[in-house]
PDB file of N, CA and C in Angstrom:
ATOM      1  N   UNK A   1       3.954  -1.118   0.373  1.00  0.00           N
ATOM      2  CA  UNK A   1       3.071  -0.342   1.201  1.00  0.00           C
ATOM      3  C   UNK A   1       3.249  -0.801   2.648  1.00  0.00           C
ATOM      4  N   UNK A   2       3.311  -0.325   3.947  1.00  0.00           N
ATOM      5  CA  UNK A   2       3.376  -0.240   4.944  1.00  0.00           C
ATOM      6  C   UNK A   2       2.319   0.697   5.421  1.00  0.00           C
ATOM      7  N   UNK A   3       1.546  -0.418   6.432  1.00  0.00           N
ATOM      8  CA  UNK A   3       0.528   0.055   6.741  1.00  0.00           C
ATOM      9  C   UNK A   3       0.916   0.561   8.634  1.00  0.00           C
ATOM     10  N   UNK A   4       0.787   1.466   8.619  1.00  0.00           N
ATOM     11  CA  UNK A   4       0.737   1.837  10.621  1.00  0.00           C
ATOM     12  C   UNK A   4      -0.448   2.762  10.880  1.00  0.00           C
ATOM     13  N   UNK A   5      -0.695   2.418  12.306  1.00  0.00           N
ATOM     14  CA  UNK A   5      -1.950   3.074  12.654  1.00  0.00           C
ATOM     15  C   UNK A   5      -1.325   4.047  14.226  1.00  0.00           C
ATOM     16  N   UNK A   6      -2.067   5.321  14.051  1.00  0.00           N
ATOM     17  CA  UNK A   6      -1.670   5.920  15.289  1.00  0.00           C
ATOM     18  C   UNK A   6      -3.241   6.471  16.188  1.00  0.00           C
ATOM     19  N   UNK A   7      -2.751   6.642  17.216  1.00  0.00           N
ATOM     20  CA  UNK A   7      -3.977   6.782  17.726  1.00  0.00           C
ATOM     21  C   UNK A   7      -3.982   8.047  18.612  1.00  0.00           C
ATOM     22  N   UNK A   8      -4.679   8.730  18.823  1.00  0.00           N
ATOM     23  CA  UNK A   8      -4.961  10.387  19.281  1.00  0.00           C
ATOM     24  C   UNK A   8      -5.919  10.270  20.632  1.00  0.00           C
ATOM     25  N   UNK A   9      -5.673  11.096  21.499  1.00  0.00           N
ATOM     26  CA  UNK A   9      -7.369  11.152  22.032  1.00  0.00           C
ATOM     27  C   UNK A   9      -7.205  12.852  21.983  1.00  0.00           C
ATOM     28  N   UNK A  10      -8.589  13.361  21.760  1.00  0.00           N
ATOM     29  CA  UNK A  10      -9.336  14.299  21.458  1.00  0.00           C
ATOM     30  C   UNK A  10      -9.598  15.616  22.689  1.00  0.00           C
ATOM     31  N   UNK A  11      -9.824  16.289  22.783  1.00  0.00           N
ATOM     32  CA  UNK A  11     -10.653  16.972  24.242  1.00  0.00           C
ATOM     33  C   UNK A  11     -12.242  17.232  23.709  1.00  0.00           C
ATOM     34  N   UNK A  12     -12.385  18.211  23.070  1.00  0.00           N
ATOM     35  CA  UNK A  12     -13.574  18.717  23.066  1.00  0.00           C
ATOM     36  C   UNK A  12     -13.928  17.996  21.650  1.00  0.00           C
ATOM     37  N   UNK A  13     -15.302  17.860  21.758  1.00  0.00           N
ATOM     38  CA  UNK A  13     -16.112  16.702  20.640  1.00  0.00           C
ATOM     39  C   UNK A  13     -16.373  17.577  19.487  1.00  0.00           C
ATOM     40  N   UNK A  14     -15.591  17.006  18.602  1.00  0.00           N
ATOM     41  CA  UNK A  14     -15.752  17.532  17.026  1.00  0.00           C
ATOM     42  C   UNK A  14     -17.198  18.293  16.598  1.00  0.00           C
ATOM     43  N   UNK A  15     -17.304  19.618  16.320  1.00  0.00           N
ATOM     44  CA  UNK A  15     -18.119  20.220  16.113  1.00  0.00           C
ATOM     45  C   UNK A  15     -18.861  19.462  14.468  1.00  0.00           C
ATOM     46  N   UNK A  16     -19.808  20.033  14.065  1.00  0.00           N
ATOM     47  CA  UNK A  16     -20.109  19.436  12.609  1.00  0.00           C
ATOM     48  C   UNK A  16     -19.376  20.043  11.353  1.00  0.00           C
ATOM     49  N   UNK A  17     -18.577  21.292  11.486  1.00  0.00           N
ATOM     50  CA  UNK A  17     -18.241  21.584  10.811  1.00  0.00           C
ATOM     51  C   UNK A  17     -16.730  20.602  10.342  1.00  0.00           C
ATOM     52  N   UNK A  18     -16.077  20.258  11.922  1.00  0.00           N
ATOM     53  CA  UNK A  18     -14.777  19.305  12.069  1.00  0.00           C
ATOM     54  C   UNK A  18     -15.753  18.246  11.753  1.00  0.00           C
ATOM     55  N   UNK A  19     -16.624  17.665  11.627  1.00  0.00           N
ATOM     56  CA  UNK A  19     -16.955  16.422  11.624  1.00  0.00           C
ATOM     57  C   UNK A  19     -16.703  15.927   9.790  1.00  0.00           C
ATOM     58  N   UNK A  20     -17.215  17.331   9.065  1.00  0.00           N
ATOM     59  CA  UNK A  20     -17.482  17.156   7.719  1.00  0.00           C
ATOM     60  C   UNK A  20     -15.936  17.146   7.369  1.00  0.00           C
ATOM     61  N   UNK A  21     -14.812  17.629   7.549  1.00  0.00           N
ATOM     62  CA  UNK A  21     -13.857  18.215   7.326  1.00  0.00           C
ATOM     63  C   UNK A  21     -12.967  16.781   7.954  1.00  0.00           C
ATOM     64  N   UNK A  22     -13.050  16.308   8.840  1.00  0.00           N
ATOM     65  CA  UNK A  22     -12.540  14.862   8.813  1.00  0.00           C
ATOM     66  C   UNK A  22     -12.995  13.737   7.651  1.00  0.00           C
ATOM     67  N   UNK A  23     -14.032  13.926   7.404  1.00  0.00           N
ATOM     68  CA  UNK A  23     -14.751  12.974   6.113  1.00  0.00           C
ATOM     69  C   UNK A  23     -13.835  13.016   4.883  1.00  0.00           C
ATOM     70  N   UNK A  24     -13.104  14.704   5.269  1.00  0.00           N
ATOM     71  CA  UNK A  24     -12.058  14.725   3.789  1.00  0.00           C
ATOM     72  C   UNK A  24     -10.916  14.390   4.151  1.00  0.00           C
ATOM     73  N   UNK A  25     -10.953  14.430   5.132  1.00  0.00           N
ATOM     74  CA  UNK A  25      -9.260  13.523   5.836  1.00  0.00           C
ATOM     75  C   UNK A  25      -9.333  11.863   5.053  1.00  0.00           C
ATOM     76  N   UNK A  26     -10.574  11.068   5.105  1.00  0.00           N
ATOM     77  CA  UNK A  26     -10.332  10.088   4.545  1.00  0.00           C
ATOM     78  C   UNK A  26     -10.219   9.702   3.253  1.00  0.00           C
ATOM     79  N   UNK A  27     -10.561  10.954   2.790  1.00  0.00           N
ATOM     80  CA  UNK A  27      -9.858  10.763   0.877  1.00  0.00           C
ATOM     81  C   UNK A  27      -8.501  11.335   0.408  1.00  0.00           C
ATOM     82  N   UNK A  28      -7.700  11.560   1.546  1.00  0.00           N
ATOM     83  CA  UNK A  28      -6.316  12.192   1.225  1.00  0.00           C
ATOM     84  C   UNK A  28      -5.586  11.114   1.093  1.00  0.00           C
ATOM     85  N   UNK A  29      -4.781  10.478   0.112  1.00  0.00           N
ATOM     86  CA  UNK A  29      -4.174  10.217  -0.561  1.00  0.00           C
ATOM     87  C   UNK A  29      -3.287   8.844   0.556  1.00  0.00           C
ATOM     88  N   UNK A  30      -3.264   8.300   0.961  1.00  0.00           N
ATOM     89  CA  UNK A  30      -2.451   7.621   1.766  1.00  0.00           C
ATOM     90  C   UNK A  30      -3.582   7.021   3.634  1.00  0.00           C
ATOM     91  N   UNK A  31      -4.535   8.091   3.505  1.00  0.00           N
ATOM     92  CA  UNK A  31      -4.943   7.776   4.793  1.00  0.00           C
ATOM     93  C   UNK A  31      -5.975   6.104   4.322  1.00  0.00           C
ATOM     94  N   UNK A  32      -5.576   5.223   5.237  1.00  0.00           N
ATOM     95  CA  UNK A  32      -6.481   3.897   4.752  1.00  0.00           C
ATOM     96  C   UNK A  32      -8.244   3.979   5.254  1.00  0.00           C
ATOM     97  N   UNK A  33      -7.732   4.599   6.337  1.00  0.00           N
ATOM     98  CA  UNK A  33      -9.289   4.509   7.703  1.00  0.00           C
ATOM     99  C   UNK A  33      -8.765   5.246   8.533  1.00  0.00           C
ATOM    100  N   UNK A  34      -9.547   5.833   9.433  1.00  0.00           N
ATOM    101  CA  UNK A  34     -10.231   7.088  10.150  1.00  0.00           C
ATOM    102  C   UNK A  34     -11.580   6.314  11.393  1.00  0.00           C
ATOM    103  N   UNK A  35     -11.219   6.187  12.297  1.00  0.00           N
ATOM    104  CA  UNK A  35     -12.616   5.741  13.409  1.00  0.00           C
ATOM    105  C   UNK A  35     -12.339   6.711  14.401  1.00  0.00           C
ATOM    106  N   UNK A  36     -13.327   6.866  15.025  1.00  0.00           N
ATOM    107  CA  UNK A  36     -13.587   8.115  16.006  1.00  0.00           C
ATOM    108  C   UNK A  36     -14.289   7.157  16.864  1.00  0.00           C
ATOM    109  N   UNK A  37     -13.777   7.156  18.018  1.00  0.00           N
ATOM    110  CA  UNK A  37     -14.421   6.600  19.397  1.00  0.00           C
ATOM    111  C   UNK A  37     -14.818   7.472  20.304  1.00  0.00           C
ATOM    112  N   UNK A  38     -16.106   7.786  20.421  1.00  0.00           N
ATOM    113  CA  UNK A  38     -16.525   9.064  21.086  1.00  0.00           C
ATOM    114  C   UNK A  38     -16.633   8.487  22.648  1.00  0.00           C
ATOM    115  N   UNK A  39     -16.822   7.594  22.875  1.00  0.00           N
ATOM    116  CA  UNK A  39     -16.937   7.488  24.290  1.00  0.00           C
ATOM    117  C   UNK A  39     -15.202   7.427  24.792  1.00  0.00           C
ATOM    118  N   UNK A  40     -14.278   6.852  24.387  1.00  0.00           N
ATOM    119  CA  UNK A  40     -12.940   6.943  24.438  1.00  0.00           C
ATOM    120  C   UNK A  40     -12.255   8.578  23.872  1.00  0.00           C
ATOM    121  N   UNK A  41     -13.295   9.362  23.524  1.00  0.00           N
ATOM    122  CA  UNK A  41     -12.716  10.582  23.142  1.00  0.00           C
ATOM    123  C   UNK A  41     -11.454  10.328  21.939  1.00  0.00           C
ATOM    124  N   UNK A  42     -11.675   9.086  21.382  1.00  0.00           N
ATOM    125  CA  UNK A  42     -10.013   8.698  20.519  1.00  0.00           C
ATOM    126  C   UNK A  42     -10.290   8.689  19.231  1.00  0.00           C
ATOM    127  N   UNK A  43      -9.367   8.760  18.041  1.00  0.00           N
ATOM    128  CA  UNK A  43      -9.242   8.764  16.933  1.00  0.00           C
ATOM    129  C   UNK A  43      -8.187   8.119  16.663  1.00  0.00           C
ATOM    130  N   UNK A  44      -8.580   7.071  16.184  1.00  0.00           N
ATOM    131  CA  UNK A  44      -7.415   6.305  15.367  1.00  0.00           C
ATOM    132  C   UNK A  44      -7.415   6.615  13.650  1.00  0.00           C
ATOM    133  N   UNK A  45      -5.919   6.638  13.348  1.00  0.00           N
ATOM    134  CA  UNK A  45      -6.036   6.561  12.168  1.00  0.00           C
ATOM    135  C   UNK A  45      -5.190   5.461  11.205  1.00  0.00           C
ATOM    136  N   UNK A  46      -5.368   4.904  10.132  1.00  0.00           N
ATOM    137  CA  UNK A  46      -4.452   3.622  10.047  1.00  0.00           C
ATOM    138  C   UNK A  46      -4.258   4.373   8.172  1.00  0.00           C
ATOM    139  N   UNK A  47      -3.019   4.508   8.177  1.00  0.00           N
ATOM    140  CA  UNK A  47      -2.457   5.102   7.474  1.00  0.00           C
ATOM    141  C   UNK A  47      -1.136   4.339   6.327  1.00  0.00           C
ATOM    142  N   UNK A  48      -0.539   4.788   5.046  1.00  0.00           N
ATOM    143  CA  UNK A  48       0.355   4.283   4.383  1.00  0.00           C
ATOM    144  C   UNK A  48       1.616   4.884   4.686  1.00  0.00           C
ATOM    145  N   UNK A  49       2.622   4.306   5.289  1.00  0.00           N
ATOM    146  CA  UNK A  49       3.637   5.109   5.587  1.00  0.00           C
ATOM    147  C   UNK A  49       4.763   5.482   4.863  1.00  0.00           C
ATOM    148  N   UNK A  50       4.323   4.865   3.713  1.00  0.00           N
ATOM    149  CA  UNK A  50       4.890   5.078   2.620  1.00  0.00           C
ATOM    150  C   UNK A  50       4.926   6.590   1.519  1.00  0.00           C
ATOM    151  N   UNK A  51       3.627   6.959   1.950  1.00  0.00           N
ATOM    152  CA  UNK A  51       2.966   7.979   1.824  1.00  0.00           C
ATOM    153  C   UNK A  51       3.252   9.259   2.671  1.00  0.00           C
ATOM    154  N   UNK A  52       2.308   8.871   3.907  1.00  0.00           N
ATOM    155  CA  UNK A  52       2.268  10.123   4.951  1.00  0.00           C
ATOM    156  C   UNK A  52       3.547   9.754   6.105  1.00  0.00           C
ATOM    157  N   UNK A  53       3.586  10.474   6.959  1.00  0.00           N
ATOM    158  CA  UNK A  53       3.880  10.174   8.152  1.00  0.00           C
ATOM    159  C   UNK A  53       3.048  10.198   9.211  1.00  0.00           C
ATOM    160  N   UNK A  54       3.307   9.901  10.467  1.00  0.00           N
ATOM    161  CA  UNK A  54       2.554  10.978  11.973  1.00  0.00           C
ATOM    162  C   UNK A  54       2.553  12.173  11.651  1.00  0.00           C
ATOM    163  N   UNK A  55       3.077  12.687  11.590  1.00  0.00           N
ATOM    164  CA  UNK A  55       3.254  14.577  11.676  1.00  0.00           C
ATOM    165  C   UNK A  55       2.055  15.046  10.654  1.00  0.00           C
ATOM    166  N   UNK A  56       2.193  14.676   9.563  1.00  0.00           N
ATOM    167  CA  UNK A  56       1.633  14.713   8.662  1.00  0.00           C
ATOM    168  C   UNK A  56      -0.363  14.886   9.044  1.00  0.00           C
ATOM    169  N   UNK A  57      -0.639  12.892   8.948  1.00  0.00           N
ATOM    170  CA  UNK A  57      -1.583  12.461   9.771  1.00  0.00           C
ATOM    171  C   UNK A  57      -2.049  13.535  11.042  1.00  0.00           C
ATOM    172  N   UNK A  58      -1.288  13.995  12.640  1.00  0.00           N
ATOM    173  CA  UNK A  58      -1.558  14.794  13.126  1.00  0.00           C
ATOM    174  C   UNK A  58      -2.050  16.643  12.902  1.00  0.00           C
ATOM    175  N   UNK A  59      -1.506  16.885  11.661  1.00  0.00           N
ATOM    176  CA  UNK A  59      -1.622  17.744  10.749  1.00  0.00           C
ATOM    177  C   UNK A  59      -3.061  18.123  10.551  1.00  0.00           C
ATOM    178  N   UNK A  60      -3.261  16.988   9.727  1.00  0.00           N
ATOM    179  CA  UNK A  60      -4.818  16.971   9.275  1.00  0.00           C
ATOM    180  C   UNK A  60      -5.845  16.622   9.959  1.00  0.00           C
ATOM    181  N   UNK A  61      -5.442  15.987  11.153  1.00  0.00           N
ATOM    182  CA  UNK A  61      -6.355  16.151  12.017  1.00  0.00           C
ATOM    183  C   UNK A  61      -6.745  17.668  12.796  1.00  0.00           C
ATOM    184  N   UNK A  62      -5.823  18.060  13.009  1.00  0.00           N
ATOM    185  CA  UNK A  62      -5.843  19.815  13.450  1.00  0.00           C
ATOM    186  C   UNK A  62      -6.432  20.309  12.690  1.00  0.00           C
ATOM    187  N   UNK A  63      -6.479  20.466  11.254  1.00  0.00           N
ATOM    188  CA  UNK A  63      -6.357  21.495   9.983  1.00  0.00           C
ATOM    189  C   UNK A  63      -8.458  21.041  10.135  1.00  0.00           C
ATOM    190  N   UNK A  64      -8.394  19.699  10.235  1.00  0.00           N
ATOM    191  CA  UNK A  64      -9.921  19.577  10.430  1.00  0.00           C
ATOM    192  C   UNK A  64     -10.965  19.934  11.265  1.00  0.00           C
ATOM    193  N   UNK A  65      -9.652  20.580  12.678  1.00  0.00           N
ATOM    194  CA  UNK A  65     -10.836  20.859  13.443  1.00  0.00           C
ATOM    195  C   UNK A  65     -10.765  20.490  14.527  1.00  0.00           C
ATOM    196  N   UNK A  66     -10.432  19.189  14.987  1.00  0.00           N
ATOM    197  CA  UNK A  66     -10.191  17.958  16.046  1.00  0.00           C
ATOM    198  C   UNK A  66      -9.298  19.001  16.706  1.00  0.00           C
ATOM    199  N   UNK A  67      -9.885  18.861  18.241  1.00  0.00           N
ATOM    200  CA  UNK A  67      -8.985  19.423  19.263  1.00  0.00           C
ATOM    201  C   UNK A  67      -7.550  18.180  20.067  1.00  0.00           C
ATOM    202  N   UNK A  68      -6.806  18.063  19.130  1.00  0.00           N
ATOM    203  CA  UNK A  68      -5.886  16.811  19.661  1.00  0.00           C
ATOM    204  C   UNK A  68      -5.063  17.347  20.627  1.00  0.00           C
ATOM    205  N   UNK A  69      -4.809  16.103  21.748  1.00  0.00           N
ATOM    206  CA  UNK A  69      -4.753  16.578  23.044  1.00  0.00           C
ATOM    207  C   UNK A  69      -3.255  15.647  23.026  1.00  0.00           C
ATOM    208  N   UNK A  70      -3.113  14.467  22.664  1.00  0.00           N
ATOM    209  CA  UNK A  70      -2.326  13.723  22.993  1.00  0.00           C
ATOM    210  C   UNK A  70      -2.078  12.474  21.714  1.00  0.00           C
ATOM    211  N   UNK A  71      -1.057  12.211  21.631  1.00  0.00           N
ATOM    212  CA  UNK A  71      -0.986  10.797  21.044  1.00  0.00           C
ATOM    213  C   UNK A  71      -0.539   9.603  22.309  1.00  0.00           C
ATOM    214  N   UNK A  72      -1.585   8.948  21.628  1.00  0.00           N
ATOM    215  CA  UNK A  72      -1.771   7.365  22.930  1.00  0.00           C
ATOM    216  C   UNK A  72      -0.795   6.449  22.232  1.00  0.00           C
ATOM    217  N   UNK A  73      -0.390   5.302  23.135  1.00  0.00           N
ATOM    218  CA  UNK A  73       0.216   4.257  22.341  1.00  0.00           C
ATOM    219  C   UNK A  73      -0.938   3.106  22.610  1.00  0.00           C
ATOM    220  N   UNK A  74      -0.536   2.629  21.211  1.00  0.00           N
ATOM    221  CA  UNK A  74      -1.132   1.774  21.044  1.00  0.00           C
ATOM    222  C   UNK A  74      -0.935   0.070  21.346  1.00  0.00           C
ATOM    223  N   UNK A  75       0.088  -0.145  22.205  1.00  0.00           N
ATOM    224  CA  UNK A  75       0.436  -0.907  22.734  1.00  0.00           C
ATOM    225  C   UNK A  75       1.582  -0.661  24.305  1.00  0.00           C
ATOM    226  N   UNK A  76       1.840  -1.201  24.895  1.00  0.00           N
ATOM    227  CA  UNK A  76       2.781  -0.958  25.832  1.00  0.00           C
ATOM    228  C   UNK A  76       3.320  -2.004  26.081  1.00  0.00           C
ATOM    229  N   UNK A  77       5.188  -1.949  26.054  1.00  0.00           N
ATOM    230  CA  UNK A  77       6.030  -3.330  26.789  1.00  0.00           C
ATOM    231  C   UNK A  77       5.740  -3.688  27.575  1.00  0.00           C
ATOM    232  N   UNK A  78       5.366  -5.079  28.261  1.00  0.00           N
ATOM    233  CA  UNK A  78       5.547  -5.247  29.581  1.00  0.00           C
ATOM    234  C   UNK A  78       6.516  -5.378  30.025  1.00  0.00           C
ATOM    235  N   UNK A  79       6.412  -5.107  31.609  1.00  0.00           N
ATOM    236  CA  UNK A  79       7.229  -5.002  32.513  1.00  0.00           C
ATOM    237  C   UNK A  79       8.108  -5.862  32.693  1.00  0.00           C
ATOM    238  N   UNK A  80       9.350  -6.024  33.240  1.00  0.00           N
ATOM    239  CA  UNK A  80      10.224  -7.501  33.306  1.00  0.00           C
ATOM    240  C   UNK A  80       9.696  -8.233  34.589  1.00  0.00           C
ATOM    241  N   UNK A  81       9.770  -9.476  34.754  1.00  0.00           N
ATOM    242  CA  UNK A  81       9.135  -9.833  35.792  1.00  0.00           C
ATOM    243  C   UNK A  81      10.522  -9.579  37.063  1.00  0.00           C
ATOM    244  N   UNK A  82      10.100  -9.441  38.309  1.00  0.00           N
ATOM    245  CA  UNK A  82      10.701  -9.297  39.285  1.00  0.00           C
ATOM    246  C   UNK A  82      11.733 -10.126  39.663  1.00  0.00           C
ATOM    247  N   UNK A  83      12.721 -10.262  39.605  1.00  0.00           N
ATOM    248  CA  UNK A  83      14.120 -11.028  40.235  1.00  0.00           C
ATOM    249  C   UNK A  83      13.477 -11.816  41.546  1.00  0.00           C
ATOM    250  N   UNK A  84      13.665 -13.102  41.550  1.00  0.00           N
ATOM    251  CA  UNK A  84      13.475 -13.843  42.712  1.00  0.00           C
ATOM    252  C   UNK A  84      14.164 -14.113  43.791  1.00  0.00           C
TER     253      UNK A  84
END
C-alpha cells in the first residue's frame, strides 16, 4: 500500500448537498481521509495509490460537487542558495 496525499483548493463553499456527497467520497474504496479547511478554502485528500490515482481522487471530488479550482503542492524545493 502506498499512501499519497494531494491537496486542492476550492472556490465556492460546498453547498450541503456537496457536503453530504463528499461524506461518500470517504467510503470509496482506496480514499484513507478527506479534511476540508474552510478558512484555507482547501481539501486535502490522503489516498492509496495503489488503488486510485489523482485523476481519479480529482474526479470525485467534482462528481461531489466541490468547485475545484486548482491543485496546490504540498511541499516546494528550495531554492539553491546564491553563488558567492
Amino acid at each position: 500500500m502506498t499512501q499519497l496525499d494531494v491537496l486542492y483548493r476550492y472556490g465556492a463553499p460546498p453547498a450541503e448537498a456537496a457536503t453530504l456527497a463528499l461524506g461518500k467520497v470517504r467510503e470509496v474504496y482506496g480514499v484513507r481521509r478527506l479534511v476540508i479547511n474552510e478558512a484555507e478554502k482547501t481539501v486535502r485528500v490522503e489516498y492509496d495509490a495503489s488503488r486510485l490515482n489523482q485523476s481519479v481522487i480529482h474526479q470525485l471530488l467534482r462528481r461531489a460537487g466541490l468547485d475545484i479550482l486548482e491543485s496546490v503542492a504540498l511541499f516546494t524545493t528550495p531554492e539553491p542558495a546564491p553563488a558567492a
